[in-house]
PDB file of N, CA and C in Angstrom:
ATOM      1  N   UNK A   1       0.843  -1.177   0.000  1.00  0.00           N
ATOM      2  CA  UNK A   1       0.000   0.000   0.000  1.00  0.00           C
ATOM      3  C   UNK A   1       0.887   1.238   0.000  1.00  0.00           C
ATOM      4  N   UNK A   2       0.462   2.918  -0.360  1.00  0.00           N
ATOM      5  CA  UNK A   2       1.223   3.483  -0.449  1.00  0.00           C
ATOM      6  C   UNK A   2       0.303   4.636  -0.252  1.00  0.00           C
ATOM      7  N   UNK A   3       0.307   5.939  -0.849  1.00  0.00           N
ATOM      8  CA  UNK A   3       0.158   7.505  -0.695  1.00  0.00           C
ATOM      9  C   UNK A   3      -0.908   7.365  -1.600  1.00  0.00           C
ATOM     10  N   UNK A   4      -1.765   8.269  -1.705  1.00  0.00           N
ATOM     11  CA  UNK A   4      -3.025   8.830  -2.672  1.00  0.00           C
ATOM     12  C   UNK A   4      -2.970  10.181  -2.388  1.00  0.00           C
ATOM     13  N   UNK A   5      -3.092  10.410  -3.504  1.00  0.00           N
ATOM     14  CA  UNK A   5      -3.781  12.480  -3.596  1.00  0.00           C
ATOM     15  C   UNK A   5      -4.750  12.179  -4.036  1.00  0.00           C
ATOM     16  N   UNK A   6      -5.810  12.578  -3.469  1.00  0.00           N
ATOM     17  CA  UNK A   6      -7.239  13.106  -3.858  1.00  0.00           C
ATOM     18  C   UNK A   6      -7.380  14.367  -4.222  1.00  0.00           C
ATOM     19  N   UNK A   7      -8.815  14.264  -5.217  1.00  0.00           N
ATOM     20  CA  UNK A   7      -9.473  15.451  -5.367  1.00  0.00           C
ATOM     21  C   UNK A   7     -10.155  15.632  -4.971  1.00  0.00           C
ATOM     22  N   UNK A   8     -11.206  16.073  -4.224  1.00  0.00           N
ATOM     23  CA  UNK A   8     -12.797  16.379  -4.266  1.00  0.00           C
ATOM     24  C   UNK A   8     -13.197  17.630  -5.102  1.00  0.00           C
ATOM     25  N   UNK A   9     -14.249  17.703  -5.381  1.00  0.00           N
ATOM     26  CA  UNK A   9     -15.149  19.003  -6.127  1.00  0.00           C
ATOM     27  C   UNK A   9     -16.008  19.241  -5.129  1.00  0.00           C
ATOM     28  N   UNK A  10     -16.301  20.360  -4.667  1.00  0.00           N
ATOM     29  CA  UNK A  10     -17.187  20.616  -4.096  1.00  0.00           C
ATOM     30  C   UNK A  10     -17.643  21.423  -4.358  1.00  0.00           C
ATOM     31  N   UNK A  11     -19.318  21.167  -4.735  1.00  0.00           N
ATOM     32  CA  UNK A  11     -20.703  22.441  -5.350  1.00  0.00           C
ATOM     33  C   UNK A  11     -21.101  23.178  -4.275  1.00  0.00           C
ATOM     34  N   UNK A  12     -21.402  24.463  -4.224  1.00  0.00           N
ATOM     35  CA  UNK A  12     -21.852  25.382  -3.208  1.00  0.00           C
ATOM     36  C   UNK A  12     -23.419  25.024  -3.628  1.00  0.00           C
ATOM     37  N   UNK A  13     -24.703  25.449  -2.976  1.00  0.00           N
ATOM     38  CA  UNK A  13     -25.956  25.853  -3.340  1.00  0.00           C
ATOM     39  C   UNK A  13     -25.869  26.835  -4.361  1.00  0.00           C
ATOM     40  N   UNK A  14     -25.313  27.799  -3.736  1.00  0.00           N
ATOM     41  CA  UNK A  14     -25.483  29.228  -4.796  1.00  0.00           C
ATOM     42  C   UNK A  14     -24.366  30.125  -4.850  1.00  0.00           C
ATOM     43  N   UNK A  15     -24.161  30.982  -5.364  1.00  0.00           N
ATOM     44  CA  UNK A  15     -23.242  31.822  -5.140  1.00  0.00           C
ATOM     45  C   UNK A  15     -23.138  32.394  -3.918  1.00  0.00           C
ATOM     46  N   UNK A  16     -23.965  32.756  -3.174  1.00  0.00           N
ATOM     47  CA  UNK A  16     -24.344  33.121  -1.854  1.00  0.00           C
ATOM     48  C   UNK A  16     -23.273  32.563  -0.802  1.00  0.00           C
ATOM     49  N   UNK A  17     -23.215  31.032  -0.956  1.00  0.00           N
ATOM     50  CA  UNK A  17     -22.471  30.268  -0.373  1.00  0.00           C
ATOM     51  C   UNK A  17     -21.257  30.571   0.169  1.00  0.00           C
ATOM     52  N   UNK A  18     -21.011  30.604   1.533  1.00  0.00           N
ATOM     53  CA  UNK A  18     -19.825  31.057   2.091  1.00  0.00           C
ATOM     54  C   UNK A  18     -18.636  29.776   2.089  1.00  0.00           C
ATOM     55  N   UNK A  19     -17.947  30.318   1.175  1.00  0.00           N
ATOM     56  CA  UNK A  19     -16.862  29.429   0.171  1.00  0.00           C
ATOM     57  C   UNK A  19     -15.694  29.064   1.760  1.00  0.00           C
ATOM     58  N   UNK A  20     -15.450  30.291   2.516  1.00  0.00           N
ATOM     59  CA  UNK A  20     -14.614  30.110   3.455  1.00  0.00           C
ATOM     60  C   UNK A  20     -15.207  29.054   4.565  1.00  0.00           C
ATOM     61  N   UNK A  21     -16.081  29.228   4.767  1.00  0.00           N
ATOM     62  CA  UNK A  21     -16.960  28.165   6.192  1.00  0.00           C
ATOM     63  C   UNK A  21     -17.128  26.821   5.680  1.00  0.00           C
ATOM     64  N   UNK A  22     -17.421  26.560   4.550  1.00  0.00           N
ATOM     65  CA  UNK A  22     -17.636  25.074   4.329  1.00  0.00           C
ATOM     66  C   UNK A  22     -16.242  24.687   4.012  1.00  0.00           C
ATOM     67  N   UNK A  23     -15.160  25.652   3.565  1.00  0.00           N
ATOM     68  CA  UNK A  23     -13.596  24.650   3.483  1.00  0.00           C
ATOM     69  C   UNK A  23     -13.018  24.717   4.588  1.00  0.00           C
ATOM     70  N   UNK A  24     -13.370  25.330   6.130  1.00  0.00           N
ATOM     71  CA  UNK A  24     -12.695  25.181   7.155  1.00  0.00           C
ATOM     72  C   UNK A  24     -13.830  23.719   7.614  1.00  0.00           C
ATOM     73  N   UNK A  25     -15.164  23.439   7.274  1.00  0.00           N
ATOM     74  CA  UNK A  25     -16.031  22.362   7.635  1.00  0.00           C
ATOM     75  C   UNK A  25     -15.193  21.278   6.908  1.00  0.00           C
ATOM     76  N   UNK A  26     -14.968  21.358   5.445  1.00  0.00           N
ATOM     77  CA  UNK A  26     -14.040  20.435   5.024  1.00  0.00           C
ATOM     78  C   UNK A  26     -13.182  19.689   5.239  1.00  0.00           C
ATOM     79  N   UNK A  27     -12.195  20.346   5.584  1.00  0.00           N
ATOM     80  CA  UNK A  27     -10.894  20.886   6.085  1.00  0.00           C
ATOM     81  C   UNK A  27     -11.108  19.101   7.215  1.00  0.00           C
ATOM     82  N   UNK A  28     -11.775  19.916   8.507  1.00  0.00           N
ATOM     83  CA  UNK A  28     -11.869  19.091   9.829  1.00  0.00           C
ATOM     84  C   UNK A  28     -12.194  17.968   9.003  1.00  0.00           C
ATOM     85  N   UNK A  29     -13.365  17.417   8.196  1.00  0.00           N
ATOM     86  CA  UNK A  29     -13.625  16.291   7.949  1.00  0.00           C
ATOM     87  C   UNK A  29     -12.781  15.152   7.640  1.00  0.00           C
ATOM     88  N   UNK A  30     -11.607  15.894   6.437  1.00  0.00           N
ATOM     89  CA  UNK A  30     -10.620  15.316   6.035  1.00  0.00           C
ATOM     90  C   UNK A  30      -9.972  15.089   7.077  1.00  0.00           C
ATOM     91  N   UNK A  31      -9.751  15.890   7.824  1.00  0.00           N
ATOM     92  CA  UNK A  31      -8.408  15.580   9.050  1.00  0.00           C
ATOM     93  C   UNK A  31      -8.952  14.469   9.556  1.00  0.00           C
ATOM     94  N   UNK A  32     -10.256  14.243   9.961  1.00  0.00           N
ATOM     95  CA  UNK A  32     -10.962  13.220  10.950  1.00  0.00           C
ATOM     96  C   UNK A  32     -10.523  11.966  10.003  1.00  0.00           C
ATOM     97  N   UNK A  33     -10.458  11.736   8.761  1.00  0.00           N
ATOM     98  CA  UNK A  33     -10.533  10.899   7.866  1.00  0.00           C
ATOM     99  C   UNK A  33      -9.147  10.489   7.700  1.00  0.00           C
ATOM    100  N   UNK A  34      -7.981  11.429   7.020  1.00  0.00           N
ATOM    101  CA  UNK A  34      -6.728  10.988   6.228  1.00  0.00           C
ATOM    102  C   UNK A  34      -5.999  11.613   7.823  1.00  0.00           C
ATOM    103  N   UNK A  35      -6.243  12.132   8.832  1.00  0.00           N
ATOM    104  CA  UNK A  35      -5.383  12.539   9.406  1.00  0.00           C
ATOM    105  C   UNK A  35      -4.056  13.953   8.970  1.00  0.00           C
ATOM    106  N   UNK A  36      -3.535  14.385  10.167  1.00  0.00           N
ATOM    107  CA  UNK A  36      -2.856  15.775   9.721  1.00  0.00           C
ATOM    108  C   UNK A  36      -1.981  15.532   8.562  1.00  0.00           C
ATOM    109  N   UNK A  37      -2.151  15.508   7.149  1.00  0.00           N
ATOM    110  CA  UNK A  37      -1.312  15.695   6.377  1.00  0.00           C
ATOM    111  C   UNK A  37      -1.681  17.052   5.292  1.00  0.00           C
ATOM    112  N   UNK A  38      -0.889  16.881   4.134  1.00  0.00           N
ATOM    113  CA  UNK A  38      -0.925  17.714   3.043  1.00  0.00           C
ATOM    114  C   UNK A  38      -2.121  18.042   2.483  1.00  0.00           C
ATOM    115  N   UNK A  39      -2.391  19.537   1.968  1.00  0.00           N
ATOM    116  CA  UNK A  39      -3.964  19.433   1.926  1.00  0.00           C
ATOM    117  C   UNK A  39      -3.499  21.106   0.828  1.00  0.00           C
ATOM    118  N   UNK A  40      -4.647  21.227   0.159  1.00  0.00           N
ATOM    119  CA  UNK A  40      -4.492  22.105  -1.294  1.00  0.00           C
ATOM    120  C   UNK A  40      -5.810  22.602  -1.177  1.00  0.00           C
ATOM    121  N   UNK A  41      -6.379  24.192  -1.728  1.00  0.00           N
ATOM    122  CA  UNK A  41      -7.471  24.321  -1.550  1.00  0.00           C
ATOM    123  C   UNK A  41      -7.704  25.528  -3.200  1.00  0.00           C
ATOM    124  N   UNK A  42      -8.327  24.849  -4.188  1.00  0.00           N
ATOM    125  CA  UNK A  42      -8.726  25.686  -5.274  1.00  0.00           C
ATOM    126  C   UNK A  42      -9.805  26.312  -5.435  1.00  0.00           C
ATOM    127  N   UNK A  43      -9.965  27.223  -5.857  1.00  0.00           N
ATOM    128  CA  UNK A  43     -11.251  28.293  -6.324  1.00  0.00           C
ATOM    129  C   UNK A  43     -11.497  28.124  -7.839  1.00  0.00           C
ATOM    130  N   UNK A  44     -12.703  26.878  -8.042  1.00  0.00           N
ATOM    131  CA  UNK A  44     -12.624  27.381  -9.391  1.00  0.00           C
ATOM    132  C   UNK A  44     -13.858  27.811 -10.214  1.00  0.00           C
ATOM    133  N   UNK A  45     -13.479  29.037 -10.956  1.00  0.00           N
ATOM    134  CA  UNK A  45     -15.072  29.497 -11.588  1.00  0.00           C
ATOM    135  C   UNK A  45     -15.837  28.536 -12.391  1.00  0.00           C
ATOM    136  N   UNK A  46     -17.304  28.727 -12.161  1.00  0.00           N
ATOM    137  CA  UNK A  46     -17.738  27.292 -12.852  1.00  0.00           C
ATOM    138  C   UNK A  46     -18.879  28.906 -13.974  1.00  0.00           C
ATOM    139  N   UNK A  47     -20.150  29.180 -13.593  1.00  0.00           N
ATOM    140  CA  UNK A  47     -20.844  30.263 -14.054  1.00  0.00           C
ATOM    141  C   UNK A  47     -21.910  30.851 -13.533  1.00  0.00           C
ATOM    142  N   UNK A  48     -21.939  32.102 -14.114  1.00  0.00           N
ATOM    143  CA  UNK A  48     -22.989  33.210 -13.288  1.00  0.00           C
ATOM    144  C   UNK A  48     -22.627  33.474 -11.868  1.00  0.00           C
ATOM    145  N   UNK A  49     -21.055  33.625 -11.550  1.00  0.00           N
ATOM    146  CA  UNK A  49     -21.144  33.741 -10.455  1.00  0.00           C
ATOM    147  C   UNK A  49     -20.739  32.905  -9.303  1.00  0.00           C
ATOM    148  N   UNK A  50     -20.883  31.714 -10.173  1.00  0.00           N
ATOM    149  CA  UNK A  50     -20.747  30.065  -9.238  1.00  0.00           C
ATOM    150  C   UNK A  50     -19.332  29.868  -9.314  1.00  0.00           C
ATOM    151  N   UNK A  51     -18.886  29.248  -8.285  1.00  0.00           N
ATOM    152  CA  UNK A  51     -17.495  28.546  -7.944  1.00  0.00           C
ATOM    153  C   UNK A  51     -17.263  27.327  -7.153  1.00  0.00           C
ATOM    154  N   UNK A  52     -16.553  26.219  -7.780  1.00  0.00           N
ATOM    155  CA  UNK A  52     -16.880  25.181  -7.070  1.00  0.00           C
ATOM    156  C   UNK A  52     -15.036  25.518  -5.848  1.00  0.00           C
ATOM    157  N   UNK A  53     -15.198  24.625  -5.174  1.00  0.00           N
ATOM    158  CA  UNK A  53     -14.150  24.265  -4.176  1.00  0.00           C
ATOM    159  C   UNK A  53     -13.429  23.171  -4.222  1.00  0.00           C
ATOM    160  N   UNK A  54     -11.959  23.015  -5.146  1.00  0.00           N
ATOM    161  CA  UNK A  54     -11.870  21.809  -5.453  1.00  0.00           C
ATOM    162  C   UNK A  54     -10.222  21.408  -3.901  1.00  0.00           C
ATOM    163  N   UNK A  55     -10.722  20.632  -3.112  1.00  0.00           N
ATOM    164  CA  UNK A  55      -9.792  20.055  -2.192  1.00  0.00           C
ATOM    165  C   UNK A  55      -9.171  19.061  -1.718  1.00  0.00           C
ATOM    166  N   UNK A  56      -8.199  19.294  -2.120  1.00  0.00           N
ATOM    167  CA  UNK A  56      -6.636  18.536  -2.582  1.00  0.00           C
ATOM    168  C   UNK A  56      -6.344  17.803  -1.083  1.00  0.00           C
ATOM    169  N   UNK A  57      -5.995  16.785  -0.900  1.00  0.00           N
ATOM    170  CA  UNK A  57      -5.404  15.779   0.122  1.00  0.00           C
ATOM    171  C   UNK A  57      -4.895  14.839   0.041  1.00  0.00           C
ATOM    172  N   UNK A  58      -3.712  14.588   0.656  1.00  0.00           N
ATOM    173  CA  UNK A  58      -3.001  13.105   0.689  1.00  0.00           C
ATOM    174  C   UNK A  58      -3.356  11.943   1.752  1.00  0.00           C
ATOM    175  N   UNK A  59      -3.393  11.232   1.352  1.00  0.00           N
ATOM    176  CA  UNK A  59      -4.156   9.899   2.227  1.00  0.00           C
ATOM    177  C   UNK A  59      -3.188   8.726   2.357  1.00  0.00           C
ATOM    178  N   UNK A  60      -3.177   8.084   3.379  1.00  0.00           N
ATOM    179  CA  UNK A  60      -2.940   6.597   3.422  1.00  0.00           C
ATOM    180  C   UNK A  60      -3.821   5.745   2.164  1.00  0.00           C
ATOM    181  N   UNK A  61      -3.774   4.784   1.477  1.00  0.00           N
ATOM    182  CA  UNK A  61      -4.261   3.961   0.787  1.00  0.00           C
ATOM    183  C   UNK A  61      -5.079   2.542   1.736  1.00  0.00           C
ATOM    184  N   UNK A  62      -4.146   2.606   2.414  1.00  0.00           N
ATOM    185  CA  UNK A  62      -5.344   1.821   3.842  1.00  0.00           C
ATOM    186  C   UNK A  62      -6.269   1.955   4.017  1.00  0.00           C
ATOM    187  N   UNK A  63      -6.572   3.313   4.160  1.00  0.00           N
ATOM    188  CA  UNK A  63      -8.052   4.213   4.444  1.00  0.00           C
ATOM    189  C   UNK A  63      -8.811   3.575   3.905  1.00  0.00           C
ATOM    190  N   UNK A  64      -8.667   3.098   2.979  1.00  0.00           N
ATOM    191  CA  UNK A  64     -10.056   2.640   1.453  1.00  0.00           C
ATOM    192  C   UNK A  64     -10.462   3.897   0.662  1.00  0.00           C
ATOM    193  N   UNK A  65     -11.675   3.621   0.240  1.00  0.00           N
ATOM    194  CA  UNK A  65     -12.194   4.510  -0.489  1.00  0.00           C
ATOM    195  C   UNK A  65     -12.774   6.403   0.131  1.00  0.00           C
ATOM    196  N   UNK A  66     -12.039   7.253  -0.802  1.00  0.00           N
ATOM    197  CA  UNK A  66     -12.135   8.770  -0.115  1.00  0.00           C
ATOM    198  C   UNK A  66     -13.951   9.020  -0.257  1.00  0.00           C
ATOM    199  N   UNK A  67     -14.426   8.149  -0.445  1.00  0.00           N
ATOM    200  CA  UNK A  67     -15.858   8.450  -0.896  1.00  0.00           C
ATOM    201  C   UNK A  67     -16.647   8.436   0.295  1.00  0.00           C
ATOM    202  N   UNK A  68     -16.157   8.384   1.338  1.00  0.00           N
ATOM    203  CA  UNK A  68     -17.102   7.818   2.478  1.00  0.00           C
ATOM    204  C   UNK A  68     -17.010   9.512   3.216  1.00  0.00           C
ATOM    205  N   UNK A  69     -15.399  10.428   2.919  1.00  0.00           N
ATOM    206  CA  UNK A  69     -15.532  11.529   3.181  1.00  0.00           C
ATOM    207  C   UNK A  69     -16.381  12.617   2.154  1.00  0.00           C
ATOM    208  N   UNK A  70     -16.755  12.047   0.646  1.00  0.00           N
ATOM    209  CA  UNK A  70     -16.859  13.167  -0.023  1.00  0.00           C
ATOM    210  C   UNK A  70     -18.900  12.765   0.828  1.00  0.00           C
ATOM    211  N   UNK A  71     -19.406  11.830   1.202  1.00  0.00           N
ATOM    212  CA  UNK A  71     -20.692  11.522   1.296  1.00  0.00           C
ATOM    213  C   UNK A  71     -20.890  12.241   2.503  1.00  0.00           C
ATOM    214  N   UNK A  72     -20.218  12.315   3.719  1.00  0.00           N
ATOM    215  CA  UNK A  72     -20.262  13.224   4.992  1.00  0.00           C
ATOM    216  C   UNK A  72     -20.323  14.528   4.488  1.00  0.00           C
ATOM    217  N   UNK A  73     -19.346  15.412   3.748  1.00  0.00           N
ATOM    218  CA  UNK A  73     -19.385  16.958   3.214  1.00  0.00           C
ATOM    219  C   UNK A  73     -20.439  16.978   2.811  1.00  0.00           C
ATOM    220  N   UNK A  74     -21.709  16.122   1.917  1.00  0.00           N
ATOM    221  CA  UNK A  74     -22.953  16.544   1.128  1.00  0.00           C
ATOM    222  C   UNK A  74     -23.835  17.194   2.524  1.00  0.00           C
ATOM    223  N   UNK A  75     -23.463  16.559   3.452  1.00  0.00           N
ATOM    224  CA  UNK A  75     -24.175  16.663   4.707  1.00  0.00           C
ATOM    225  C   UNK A  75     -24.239  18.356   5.180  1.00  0.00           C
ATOM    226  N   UNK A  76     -22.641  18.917   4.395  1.00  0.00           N
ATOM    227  CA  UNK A  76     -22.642  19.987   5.108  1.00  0.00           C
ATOM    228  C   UNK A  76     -23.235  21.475   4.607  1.00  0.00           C
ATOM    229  N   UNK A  77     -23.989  22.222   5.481  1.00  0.00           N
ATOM    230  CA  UNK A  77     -25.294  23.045   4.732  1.00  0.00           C
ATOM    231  C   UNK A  77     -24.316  24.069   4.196  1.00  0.00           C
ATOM    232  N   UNK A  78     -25.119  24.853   2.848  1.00  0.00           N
ATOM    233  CA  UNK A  78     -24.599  25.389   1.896  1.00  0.00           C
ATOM    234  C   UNK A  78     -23.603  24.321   0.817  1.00  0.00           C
ATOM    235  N   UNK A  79     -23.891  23.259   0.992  1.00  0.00           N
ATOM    236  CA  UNK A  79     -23.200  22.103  -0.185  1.00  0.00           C
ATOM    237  C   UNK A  79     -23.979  21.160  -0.595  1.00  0.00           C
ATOM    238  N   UNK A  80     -24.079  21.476  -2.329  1.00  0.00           N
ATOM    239  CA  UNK A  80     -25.190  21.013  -3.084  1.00  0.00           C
ATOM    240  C   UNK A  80     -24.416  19.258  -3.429  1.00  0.00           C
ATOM    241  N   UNK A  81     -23.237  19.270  -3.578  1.00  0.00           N
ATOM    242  CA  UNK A  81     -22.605  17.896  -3.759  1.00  0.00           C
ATOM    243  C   UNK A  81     -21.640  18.312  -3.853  1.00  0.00           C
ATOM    244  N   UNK A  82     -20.899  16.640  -3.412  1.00  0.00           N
ATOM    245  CA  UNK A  82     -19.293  16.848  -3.606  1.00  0.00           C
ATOM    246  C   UNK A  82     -18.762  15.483  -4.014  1.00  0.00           C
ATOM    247  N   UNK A  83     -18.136  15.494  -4.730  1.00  0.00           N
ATOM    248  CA  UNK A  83     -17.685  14.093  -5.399  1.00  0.00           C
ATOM    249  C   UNK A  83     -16.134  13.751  -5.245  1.00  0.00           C
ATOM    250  N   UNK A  84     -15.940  12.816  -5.603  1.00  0.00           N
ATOM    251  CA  UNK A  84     -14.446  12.358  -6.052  1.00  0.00           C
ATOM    252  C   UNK A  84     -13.725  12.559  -7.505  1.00  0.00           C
ATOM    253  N   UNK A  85     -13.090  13.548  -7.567  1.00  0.00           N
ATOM    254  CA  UNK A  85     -13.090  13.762  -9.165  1.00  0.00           C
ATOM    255  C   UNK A  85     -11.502  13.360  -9.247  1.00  0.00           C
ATOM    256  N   UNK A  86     -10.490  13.309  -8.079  1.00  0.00           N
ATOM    257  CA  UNK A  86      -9.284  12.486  -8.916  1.00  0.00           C
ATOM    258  C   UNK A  86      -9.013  11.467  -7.725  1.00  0.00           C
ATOM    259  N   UNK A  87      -8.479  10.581  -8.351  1.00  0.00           N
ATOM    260  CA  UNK A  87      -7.607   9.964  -6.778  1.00  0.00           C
ATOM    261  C   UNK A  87      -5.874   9.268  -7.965  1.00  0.00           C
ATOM    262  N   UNK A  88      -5.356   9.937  -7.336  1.00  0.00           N
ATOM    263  CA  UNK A  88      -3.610   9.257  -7.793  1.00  0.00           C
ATOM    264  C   UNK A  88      -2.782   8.626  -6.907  1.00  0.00           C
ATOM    265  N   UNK A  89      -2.111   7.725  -7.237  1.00  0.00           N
ATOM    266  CA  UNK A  89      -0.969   7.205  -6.241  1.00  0.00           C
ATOM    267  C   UNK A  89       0.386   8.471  -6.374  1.00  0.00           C
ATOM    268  N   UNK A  90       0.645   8.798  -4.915  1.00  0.00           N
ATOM    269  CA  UNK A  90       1.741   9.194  -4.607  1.00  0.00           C
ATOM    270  C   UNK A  90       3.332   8.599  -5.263  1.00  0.00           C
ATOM    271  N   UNK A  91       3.977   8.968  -5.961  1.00  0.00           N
ATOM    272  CA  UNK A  91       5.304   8.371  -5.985  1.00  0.00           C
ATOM    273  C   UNK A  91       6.238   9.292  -5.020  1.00  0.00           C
ATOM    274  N   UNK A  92       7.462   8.621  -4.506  1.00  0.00           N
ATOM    275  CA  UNK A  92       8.553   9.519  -4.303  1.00  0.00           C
ATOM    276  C   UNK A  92       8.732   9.499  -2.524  1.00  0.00           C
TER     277      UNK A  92
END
């Protein structure tokens, strides 16, 4: 077993959506999950206004599947969904 970088995407409701509060809600989830490691946080314009939250983390491969964290974040208010959009093995 070895390292994973994940992606997640994460959809706000609306533009409205306070982009900072749900990636510090994030944030903790992951920690609870992959534990204190490496972690990346993108802004990216999607339209009219909208921006998704795409957040970067390195994981144990032990863990299993990052999907069990992206299904807890749907939970979190002001987040319309959040998926798994990469997962890579670590080299190095």
């Amino acid at each position: 077993m070895g390292t994973a970088v994940v992606t997640l995407k994460i959809m706000p409701e609306s533009p409205e959506s306070d982009l900072d509060k749900i990636t510090e809600q994030v944030a903790k989830l992951v920690r609870e999950f992959a534990g204190e490691r490496d972690t990346k946080v993108t802004i990216e314009p999607i339209a009219f206004g909208l921006k998704c939250i795409n957040f970067i983390f390195v994981m144990d491969e032990k863990l299993g599947s990052p999907d069990v964290v992206a299904e807890k974040i749907q939970d979190i208010k002001g987040v319309q969904s959040a998926e798994v959009g990469d997962v890579r093995r670590a080299i190095g």
